[in-house]
Every structure is written in C-alpha cells, then in structure tokens.
C-alpha atoms as a PDB file:
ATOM      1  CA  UNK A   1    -128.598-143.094 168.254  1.00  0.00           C
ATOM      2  CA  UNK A   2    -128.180-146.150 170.785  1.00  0.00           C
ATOM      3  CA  UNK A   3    -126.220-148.821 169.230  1.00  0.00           C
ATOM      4  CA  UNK A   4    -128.151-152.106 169.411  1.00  0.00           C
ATOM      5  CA  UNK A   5    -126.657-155.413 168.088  1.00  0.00           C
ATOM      6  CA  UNK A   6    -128.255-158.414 168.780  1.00  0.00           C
ATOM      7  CA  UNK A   7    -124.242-160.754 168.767  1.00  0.00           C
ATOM      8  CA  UNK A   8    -124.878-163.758 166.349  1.00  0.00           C
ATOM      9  CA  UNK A   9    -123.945-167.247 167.327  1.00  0.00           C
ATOM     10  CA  UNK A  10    -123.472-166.146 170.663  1.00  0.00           C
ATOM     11  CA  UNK A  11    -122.258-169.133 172.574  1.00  0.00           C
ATOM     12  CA  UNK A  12    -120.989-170.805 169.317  1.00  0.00           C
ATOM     13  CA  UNK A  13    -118.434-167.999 169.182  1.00  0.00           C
ATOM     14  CA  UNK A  14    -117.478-168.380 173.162  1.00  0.00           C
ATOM     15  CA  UNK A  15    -117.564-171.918 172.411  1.00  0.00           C
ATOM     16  CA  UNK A  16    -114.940-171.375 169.310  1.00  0.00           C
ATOM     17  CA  UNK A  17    -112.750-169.266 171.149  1.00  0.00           C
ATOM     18  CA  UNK A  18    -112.341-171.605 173.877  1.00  0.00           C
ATOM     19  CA  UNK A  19    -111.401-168.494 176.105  1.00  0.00           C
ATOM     20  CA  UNK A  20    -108.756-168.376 178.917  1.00  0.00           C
ATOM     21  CA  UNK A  21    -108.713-166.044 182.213  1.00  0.00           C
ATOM     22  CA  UNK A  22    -105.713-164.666 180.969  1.00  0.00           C
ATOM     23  CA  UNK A  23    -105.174-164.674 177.496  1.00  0.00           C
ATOM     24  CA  UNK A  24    -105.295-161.513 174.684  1.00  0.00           C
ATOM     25  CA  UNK A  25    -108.131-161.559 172.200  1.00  0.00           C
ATOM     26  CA  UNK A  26    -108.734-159.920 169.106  1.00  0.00           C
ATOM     27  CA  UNK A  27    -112.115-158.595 168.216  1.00  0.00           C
ATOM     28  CA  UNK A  28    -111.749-157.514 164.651  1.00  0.00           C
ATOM     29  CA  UNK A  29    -115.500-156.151 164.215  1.00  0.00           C
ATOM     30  CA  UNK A  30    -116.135-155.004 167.553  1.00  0.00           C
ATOM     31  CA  UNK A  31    -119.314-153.354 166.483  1.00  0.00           C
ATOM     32  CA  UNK A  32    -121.449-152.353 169.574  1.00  0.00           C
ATOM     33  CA  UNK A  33    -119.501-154.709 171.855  1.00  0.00           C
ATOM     34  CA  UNK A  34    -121.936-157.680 171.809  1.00  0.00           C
ATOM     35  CA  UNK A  35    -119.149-160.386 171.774  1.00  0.00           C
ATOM     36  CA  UNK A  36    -116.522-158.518 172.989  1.00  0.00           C
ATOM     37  CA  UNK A  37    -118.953-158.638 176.333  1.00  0.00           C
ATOM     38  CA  UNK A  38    -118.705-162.108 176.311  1.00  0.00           C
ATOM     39  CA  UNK A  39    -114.917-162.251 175.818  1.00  0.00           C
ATOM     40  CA  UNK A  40    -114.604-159.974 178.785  1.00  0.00           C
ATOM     41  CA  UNK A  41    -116.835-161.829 181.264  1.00  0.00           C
ATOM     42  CA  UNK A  42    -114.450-164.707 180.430  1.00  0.00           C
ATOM     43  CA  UNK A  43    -111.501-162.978 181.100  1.00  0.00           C
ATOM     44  CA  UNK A  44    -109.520-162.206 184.304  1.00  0.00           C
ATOM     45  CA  UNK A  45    -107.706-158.840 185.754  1.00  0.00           C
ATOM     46  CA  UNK A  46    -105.225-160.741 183.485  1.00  0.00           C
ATOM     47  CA  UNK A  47    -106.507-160.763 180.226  1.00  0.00           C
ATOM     48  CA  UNK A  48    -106.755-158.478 177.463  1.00  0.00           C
ATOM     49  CA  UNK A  49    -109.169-157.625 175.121  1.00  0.00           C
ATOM     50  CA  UNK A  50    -108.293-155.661 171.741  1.00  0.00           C
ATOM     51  CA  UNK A  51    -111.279-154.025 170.295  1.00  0.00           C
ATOM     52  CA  UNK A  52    -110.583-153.509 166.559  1.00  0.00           C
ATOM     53  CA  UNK A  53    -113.584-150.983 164.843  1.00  0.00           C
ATOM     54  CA  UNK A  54    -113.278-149.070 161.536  1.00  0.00           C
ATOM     55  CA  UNK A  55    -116.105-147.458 162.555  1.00  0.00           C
ATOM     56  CA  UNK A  56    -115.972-144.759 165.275  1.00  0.00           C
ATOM     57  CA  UNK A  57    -119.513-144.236 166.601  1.00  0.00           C
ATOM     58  CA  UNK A  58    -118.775-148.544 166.905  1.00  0.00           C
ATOM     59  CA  UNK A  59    -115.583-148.359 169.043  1.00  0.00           C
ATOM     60  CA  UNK A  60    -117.625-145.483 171.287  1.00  0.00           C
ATOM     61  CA  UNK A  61    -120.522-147.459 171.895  1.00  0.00           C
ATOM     62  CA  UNK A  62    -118.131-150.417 172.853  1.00  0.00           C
ATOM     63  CA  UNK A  63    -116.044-148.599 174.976  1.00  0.00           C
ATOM     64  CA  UNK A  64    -119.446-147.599 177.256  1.00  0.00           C
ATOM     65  CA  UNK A  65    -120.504-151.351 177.273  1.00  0.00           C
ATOM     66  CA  UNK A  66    -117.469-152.821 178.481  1.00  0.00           C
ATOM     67  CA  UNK A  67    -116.907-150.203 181.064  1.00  0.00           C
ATOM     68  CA  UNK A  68    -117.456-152.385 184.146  1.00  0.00           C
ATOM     69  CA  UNK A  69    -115.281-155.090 183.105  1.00  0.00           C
ATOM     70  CA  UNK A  70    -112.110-155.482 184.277  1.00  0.00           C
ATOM     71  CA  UNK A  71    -109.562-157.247 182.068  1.00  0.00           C
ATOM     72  CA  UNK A  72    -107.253-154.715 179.972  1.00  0.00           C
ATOM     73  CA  UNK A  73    -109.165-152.992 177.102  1.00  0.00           C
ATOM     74  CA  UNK A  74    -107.442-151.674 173.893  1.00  0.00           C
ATOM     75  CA  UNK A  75    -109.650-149.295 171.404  1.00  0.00           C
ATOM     76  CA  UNK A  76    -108.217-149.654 168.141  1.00  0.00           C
ATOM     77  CA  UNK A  77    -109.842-147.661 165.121  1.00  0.00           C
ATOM     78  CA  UNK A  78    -108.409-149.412 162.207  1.00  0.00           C
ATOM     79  CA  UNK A  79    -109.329-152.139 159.951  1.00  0.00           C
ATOM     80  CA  UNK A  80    -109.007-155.798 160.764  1.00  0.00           C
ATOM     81  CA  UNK A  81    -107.113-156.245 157.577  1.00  0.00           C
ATOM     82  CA  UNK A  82    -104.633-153.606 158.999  1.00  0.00           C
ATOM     83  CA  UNK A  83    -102.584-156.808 160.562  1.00  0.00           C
ATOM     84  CA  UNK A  84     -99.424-154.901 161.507  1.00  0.00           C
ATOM     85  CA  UNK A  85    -100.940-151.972 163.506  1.00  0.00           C
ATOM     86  CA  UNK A  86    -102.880-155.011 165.516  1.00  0.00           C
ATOM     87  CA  UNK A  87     -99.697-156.894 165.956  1.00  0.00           C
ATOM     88  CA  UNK A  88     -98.171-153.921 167.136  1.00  0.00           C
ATOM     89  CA  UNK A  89    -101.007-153.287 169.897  1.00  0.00           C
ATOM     90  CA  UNK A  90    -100.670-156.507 171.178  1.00  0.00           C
ATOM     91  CA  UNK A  91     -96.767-156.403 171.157  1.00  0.00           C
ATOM     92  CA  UNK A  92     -96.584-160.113 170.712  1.00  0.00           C
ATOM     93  CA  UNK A  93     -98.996-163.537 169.773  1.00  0.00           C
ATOM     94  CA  UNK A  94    -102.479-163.531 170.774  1.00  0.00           C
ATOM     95  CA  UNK A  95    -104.800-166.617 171.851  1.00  0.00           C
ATOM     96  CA  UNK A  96    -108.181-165.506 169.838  1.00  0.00           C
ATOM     97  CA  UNK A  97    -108.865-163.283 167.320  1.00  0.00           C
ATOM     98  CA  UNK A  98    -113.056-162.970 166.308  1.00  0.00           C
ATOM     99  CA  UNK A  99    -114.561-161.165 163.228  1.00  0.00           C
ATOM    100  CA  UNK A 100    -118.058-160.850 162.376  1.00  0.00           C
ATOM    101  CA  UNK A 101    -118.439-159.410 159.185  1.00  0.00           C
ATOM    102  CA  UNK A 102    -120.950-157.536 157.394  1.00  0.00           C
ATOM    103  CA  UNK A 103    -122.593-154.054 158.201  1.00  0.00           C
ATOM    104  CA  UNK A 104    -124.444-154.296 161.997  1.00  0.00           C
ATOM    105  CA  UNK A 105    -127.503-153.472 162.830  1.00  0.00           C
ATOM    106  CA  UNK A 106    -126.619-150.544 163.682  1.00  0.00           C
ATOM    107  CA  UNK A 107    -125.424-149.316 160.711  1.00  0.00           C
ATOM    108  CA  UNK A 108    -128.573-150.494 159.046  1.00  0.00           C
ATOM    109  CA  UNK A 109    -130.867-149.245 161.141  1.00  0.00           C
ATOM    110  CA  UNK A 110    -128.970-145.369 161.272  1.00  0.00           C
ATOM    111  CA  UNK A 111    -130.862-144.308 158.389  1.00  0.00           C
ATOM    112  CA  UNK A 112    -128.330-141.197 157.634  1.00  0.00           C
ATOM    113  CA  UNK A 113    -125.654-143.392 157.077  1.00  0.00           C
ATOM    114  CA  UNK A 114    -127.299-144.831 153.874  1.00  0.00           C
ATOM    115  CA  UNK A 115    -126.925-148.657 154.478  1.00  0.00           C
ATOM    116  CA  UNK A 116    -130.767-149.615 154.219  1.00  0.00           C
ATOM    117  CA  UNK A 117    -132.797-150.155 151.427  1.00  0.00           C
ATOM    118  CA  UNK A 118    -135.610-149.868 153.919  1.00  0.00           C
ATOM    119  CA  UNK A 119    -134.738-145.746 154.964  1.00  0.00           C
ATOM    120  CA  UNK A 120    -134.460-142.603 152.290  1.00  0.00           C
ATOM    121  CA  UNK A 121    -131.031-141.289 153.057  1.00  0.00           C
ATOM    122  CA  UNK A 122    -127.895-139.729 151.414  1.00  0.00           C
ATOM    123  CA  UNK A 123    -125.756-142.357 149.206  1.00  0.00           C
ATOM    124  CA  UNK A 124    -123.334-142.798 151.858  1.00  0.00           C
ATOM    125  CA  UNK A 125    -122.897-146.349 153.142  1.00  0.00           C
ATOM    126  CA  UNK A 126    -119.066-145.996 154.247  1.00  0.00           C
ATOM    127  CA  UNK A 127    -118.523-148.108 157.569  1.00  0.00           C
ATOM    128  CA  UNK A 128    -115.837-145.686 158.684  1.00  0.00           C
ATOM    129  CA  UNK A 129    -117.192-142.564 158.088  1.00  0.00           C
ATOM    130  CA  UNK A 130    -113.119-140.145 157.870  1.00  0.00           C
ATOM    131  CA  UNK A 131    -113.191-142.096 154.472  1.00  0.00           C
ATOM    132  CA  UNK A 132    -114.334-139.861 151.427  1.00  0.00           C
ATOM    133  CA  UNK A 133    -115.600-142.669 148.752  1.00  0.00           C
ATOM    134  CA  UNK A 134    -119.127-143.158 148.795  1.00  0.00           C
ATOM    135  CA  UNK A 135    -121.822-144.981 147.475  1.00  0.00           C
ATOM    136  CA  UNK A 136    -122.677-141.792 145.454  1.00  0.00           C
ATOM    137  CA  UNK A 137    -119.671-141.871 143.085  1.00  0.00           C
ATOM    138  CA  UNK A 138    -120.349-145.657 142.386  1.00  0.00           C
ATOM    139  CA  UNK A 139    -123.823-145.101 141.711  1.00  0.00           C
ATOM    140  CA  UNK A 140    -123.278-141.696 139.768  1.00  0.00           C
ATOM    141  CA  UNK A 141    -119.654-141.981 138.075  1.00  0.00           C
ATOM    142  CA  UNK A 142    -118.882-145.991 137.378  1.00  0.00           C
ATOM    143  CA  UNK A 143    -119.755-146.874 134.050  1.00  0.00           C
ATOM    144  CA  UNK A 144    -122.900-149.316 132.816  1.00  0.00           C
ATOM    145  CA  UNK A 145    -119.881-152.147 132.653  1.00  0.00           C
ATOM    146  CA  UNK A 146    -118.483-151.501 135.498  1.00  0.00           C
ATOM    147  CA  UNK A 147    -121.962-151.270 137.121  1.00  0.00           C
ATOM    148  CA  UNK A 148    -122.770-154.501 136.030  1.00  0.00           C
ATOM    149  CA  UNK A 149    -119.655-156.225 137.049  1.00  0.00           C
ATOM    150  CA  UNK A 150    -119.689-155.309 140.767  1.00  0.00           C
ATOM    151  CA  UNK A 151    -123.594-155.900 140.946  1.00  0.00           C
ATOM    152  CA  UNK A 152    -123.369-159.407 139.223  1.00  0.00           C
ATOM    153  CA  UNK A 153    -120.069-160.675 141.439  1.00  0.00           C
ATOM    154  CA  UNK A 154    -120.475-158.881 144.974  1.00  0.00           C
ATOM    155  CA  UNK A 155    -124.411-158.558 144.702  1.00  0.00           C
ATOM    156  CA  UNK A 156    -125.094-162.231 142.761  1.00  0.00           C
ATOM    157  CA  UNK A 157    -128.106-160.500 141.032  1.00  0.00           C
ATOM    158  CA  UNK A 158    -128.876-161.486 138.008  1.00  0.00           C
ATOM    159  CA  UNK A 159    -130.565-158.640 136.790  1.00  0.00           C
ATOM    160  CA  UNK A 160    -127.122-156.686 136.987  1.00  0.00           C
ATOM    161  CA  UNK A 161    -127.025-155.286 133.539  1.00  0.00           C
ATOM    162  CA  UNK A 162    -130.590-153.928 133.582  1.00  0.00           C
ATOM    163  CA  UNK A 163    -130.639-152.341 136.809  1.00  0.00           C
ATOM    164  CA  UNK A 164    -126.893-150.829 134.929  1.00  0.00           C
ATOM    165  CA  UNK A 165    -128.593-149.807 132.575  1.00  0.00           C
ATOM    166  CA  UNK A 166    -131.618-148.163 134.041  1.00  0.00           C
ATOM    167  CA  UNK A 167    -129.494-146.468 137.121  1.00  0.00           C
ATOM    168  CA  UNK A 168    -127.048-144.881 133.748  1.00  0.00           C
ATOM    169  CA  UNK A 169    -130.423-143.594 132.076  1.00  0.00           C
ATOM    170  CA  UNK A 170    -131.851-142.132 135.331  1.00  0.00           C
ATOM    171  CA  UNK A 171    -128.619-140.350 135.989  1.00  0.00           C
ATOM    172  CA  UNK A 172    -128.546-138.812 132.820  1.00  0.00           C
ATOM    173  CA  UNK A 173    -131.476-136.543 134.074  1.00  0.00           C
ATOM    174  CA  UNK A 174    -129.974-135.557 137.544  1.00  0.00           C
ATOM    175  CA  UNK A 175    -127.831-136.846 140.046  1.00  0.00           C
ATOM    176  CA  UNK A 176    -129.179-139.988 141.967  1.00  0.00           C
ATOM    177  CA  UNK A 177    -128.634-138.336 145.317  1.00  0.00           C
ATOM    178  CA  UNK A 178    -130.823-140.743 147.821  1.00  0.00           C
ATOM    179  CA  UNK A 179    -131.105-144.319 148.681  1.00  0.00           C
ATOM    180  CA  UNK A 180    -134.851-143.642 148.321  1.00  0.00           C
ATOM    181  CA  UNK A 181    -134.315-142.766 144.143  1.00  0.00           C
ATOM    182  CA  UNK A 182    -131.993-145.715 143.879  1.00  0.00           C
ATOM    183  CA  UNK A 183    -134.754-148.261 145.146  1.00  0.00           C
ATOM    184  CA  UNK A 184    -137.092-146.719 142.648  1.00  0.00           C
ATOM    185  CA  UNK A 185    -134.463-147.618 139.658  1.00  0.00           C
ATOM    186  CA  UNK A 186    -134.024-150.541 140.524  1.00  0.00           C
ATOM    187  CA  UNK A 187    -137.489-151.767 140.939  1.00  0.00           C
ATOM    188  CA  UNK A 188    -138.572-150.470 137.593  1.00  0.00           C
ATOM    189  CA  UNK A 189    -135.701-152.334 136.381  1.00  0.00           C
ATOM    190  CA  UNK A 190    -136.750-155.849 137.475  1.00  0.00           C
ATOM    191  CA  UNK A 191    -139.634-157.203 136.259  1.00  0.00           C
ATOM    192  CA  UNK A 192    -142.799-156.833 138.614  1.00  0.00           C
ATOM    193  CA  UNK A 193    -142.780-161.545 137.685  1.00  0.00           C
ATOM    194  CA  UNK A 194    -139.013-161.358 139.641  1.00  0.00           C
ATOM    195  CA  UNK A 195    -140.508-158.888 142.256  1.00  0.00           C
ATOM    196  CA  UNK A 196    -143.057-161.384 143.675  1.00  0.00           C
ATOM    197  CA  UNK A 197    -140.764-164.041 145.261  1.00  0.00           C
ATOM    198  CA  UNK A 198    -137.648-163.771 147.533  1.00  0.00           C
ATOM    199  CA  UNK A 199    -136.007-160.801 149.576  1.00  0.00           C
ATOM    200  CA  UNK A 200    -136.571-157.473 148.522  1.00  0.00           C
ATOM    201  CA  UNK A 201    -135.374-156.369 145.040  1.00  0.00           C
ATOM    202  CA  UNK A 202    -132.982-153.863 146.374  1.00  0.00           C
ATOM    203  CA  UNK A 203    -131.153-156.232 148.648  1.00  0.00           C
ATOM    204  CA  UNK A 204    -128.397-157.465 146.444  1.00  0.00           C
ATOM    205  CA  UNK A 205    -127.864-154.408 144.609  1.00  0.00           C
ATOM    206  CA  UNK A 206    -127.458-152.552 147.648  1.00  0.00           C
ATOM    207  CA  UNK A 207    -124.959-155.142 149.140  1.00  0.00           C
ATOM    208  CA  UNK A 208    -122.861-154.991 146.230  1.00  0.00           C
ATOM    209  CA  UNK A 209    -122.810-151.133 146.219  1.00  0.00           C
ATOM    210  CA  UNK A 210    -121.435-151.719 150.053  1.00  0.00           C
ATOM    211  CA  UNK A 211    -119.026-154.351 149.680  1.00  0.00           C
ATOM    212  CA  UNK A 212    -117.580-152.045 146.477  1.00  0.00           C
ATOM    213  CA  UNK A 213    -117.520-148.654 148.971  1.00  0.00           C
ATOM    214  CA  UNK A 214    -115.775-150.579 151.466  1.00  0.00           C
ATOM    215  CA  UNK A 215    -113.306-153.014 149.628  1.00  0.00           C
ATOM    216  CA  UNK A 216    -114.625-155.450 152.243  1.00  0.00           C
ATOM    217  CA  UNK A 217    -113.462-158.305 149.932  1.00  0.00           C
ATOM    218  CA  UNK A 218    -110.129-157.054 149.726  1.00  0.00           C
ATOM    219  CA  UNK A 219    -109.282-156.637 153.814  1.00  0.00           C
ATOM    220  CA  UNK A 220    -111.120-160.034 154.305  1.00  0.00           C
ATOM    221  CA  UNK A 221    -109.045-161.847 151.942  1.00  0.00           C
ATOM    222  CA  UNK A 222    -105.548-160.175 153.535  1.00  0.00           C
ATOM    223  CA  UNK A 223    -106.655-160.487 156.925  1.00  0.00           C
ATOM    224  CA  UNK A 224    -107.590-164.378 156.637  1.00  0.00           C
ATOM    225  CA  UNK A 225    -104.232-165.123 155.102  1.00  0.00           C
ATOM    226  CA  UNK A 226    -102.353-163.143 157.443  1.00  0.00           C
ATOM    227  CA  UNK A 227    -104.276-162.958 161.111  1.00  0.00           C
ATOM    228  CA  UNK A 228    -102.924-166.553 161.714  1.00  0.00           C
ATOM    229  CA  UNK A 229     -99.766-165.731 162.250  1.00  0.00           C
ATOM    230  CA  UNK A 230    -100.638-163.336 164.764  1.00  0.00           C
ATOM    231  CA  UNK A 231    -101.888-166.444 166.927  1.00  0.00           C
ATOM    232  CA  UNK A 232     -99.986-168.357 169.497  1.00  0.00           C
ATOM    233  CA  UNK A 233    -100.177-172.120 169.686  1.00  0.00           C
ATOM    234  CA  UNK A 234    -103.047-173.390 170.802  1.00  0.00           C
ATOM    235  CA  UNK A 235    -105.018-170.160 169.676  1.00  0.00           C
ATOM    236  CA  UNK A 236    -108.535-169.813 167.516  1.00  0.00           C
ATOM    237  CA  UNK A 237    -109.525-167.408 164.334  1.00  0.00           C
ATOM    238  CA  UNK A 238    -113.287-167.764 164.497  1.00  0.00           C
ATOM    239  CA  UNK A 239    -114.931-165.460 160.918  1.00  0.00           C
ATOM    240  CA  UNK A 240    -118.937-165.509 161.001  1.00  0.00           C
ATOM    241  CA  UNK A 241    -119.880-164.738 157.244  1.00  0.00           C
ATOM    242  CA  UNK A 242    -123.150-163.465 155.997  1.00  0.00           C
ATOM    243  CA  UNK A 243    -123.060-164.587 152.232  1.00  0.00           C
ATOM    244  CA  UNK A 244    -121.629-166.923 149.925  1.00  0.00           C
ATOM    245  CA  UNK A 245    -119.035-164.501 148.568  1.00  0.00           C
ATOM    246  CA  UNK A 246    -117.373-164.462 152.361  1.00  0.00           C
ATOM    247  CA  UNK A 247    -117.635-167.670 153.197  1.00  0.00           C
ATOM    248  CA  UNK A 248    -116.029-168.717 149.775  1.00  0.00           C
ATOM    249  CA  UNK A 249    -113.236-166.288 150.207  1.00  0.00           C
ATOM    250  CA  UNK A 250    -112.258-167.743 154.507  1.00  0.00           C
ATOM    251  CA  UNK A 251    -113.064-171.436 152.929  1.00  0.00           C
ATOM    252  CA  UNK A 252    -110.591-170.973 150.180  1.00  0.00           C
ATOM    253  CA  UNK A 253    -108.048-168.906 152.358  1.00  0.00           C
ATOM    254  CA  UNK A 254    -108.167-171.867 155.690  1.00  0.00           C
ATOM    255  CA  UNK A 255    -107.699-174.688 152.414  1.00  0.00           C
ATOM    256  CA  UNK A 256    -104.954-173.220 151.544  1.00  0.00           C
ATOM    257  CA  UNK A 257    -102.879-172.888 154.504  1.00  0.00           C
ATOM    258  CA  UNK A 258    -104.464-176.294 155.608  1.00  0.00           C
ATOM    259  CA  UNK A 259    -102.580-177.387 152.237  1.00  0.00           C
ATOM    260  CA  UNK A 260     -99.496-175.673 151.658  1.00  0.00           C
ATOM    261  CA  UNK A 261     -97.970-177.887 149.673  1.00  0.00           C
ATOM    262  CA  UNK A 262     -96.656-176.393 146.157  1.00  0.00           C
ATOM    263  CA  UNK A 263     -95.508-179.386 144.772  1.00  0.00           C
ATOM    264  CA  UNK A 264     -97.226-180.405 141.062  1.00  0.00           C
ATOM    265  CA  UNK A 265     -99.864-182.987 141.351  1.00  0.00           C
ATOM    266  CA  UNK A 266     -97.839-185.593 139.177  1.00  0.00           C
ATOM    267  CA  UNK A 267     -95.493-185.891 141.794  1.00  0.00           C
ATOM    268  CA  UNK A 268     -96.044-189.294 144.108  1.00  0.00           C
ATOM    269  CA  UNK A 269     -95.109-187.692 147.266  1.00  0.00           C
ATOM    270  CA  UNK A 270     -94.194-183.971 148.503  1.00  0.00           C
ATOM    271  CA  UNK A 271     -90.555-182.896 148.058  1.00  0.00           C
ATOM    272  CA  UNK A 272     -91.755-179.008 148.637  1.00  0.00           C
ATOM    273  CA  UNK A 273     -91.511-179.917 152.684  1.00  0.00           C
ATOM    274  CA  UNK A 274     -94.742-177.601 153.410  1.00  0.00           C
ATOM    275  CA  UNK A 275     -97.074-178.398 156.437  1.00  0.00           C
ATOM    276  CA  UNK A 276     -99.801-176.962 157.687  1.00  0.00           C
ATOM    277  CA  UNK A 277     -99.417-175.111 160.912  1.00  0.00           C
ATOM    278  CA  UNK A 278    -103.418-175.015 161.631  1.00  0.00           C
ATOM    279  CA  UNK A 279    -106.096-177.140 161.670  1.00  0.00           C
ATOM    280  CA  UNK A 280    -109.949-176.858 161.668  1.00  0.00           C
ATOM    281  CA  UNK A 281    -112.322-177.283 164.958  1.00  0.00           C
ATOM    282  CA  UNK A 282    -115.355-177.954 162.844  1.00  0.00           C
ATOM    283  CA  UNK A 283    -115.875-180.230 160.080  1.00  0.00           C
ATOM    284  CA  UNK A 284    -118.253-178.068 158.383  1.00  0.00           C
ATOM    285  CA  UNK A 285    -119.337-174.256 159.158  1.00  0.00           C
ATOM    286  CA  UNK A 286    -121.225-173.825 162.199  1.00  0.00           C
ATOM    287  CA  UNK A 287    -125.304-172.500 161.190  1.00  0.00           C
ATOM    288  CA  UNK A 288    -127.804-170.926 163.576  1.00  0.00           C
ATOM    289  CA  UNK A 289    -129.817-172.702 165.872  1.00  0.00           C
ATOM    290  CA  UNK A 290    -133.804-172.597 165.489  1.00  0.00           C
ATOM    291  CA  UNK A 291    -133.696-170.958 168.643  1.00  0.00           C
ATOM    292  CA  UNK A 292    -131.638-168.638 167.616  1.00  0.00           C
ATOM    293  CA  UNK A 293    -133.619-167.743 164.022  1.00  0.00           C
ATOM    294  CA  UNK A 294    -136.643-166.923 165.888  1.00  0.00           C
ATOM    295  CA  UNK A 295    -135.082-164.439 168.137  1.00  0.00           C
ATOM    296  CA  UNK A 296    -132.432-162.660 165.312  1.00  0.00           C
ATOM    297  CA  UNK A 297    -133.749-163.519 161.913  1.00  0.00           C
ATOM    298  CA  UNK A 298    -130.896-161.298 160.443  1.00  0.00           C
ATOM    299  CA  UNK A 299    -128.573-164.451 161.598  1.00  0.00           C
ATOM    300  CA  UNK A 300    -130.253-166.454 159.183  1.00  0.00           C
ATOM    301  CA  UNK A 301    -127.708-166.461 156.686  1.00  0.00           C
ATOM    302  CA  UNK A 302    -124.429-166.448 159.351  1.00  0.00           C
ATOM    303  CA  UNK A 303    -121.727-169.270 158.701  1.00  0.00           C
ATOM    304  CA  UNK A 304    -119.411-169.694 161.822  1.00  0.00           C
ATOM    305  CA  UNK A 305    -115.676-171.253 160.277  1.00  0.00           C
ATOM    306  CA  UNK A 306    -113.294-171.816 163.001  1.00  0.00           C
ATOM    307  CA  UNK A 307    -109.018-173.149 163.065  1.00  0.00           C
ATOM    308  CA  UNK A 308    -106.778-173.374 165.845  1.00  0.00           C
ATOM    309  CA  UNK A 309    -102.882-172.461 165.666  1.00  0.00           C
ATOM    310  CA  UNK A 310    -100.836-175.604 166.127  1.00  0.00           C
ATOM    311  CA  UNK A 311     -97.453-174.337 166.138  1.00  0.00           C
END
C-alpha cells in the first residue's frame, strides 16, 4: 500500500523550527516523510536530517520520498522516547527535533493493521508491528475494571463501564477476533439517544485501545522531559497533539521545566537556585487554519506547542 499523509500544520511546523542550511534535525514521527520533506528542502549538503519511525513500512516509505534530497539522512527505527539511541545517532546537540503524534493516515487507512473503526480487520493496532502485544489481548484478557479504566482516561468516553461490560459478556461466547465484532459491542452498548450526535461511537473506545497497545502516553511523557536536553542553544522542540490527553501531558511537561523551581510556596523568594533553560515561542498552542480544515479535516483537532533551548 502507498503511504499517503497529508503533513499537518505544514508551514506552522517550518515556521517553528526556524530551520538552518546546516543544522541536524530530529523527526521523531517521521511517518511517510511529509515534514521531514520540508526539513530537507531547507537544508544544505550540510545538514542532517534524523528520521526517527517505530514503524517500519513508515521509515521505508520515507526513505523513497526523500531520495532526491541531498542533506545527510539517518533511518532510525526506534521510538522517539528512546532518547539515548537518538543522542547517540546524532553524536552530539541537535538544532530541531519535530514529533507529530498520533497514528497517520496511513496506518488508518491500512485496514489489516486494525487501526480503523471504519475497516473489519484483525485486533492488531500495534504501530511497530516486531512488537507482540495487541489490541486482541486488551480486548479479550483485561478485566471489566481494567477495561473501564483505560477506556474512561485514554478514550474520555463516558460510557466506559458499559461498553466493559458488554465487550466481557460478548467474549464469554467466543473470542472477539475483528475490529468489525468490536464496533458491534460497542454500539449495542451505547444508547441509540448517545448515537445520534458527535463522532462515531467507536472513536474513543478505539483510541483508548491504541494509546493502551502502544504505551504512547508513557514515551510521550519521557521524551518531552528528556528531548530538551538533546537541543543546542538556540534550538526548537515543536509536538503537534491530536487530543486533550497529549496536549495536557507536553503542557504540563514545558511548565515544568519553564518552572523548575522546588522551593515551597511559603517561601518569599527562591533559595533552590533553579532556572529555566527554555522558553516558549508561542503564547498559546498553535490551531489549524480554515484553509487548512477544508483541505485535511483529520487536522481538526491538531495543537502545535513549540520552546526554544536557551542555554
């Protein structure tokens, strides 16, 4: 299958990265290569792009797009929360480092791989594919709490404990083998009065069955506290976010290190000696355009945040 992505926030990204000719730059979530295409027109015989991709078939169909460019290109399969290994490619500070999280659209739209509530397909939904956990032994072994608890937090649905409930009855029967069965339990589980208004009743469940496969919350919250320090002076971490549990996590995680101080709040001025070695480039997360909406309405939901390396 071709790998189509259409890049979100585009030329807010280029923008953030404030590129130079001959500078190293991270792309964490390389994907089909939509941003790292941008990097790379930006970037001299010089400069260096690092193309980071937990997914194989991603870091393939990247390679093949950035072909004809001709700044130095690293292929990386790891994690972006896999810091060290990065560091250790680049042998020294970077100036950029990008991550656009989420699944693509090509792994949505690669029925087989099980990421679409919209195509019947084996309960897969693993982003890099040598892992063996799957959505099937969340959907067929966790328990009706445990259910419950990772649909309610990662998914925000708050019909968590009856879908539970319903997915622990149907199994009971058989094995729920298919994305296809799954959408069936849960849409006998919400009420056909919830099913009238708002995305499509699978879509949260099916996002917190993801995020759980792939510990996404986990890497993102170790690789926003520790990418930074992989950044020279002067250089940008730009994270585009697709839902409030993401953009909560980088918000907290940029606070913090814009904060450092560990002093107790009774005390009149800081003795801890903490300062911040960041600072942030935009007030307030950077949204889609219009423009931009009309073309890619999967952007919709897309928050850009953005901090530059001061020292």
């Amino acid at each position: 299958m071709e790998f189509k992505h259409v890049p979100v926030l585009y030329n807010e990204c280029m923008e953030a990265l404030n590129i130079r000719p001959d500078g190293t730059y991270v792309d964490g979530t390389v994907g089909g290569g939509g941003h790292s295409s941008g990097i790379c027109e930006r970037l001299s015989e010089a400069g260096r792009l690092i193309a980071v991709d937990r997914d194989t078939a991603a870091l393939d169909a990247a390679g093949k797009r950035l072909e004809p460019y001709k700044c130095r290109k690293d292929f990386v399969h790891t994690n972006y929360s896999d810091v060290g290994t990065i560091a250790e490619v680049a042998g020294g500070k970077v100036s950029g480092i990008l991550l656009d999280l989420g699944v693509s659209s090509f792994q949505l739209d690669n029925a087989e791989r099980g990421f679409s509530y919209m195509h019947d397909a084996p309960m897969d939904m693993r982003m890099n594919e040598d892992d063996t956990f799957t959505a099937y032994e969340v959907v067929n072994n966790y328990s009706a709490d445990e259910l419950t608890r990772i649909i309610r937090e990662y998914g925000e649905e708050k019909w968590a404990s009856r879908i539970a409930a319903f997915i622990e009855k149907a199994r009971q029967d058989k094995p729920i083998e298919t994305t296809g069965e799954l959408v069936e339990i849960i849409k006998a589980a919400i009420p056909a009065s919830a099913r009238r208004n708002g995305p499509h009743p699978a879509k949260r469940t099916f996002q917190a069955i993801r995020i759980e496969v792939n510990a996404e919350l986990e890497h993102l919250r170790r690789a926003v506290s520790e990418l930074p320090d992989l950044l020279e002076a002067g250089g940008r971490l730009a994270i585009i976010t697709f839902h409030s549990l993401e953009d909560r996590i980088v918000k907290n995680e940029f606070d913090r290190r814009l904060n450092p101080c560990t002093c107790p709040k009774e005390f009149p001025v800081c003795v801890c000696g903490k300062v911040t070695d960041i600072k942030k480039i935009s007030r307030k997360p950077i949204a889609p355009s219009e423009e931009e909406l009309e073309i890619n309405p999967r952007a919709r939901s897309a928050k850009l945040r953005v901090i530059e390396k001061i020292k």
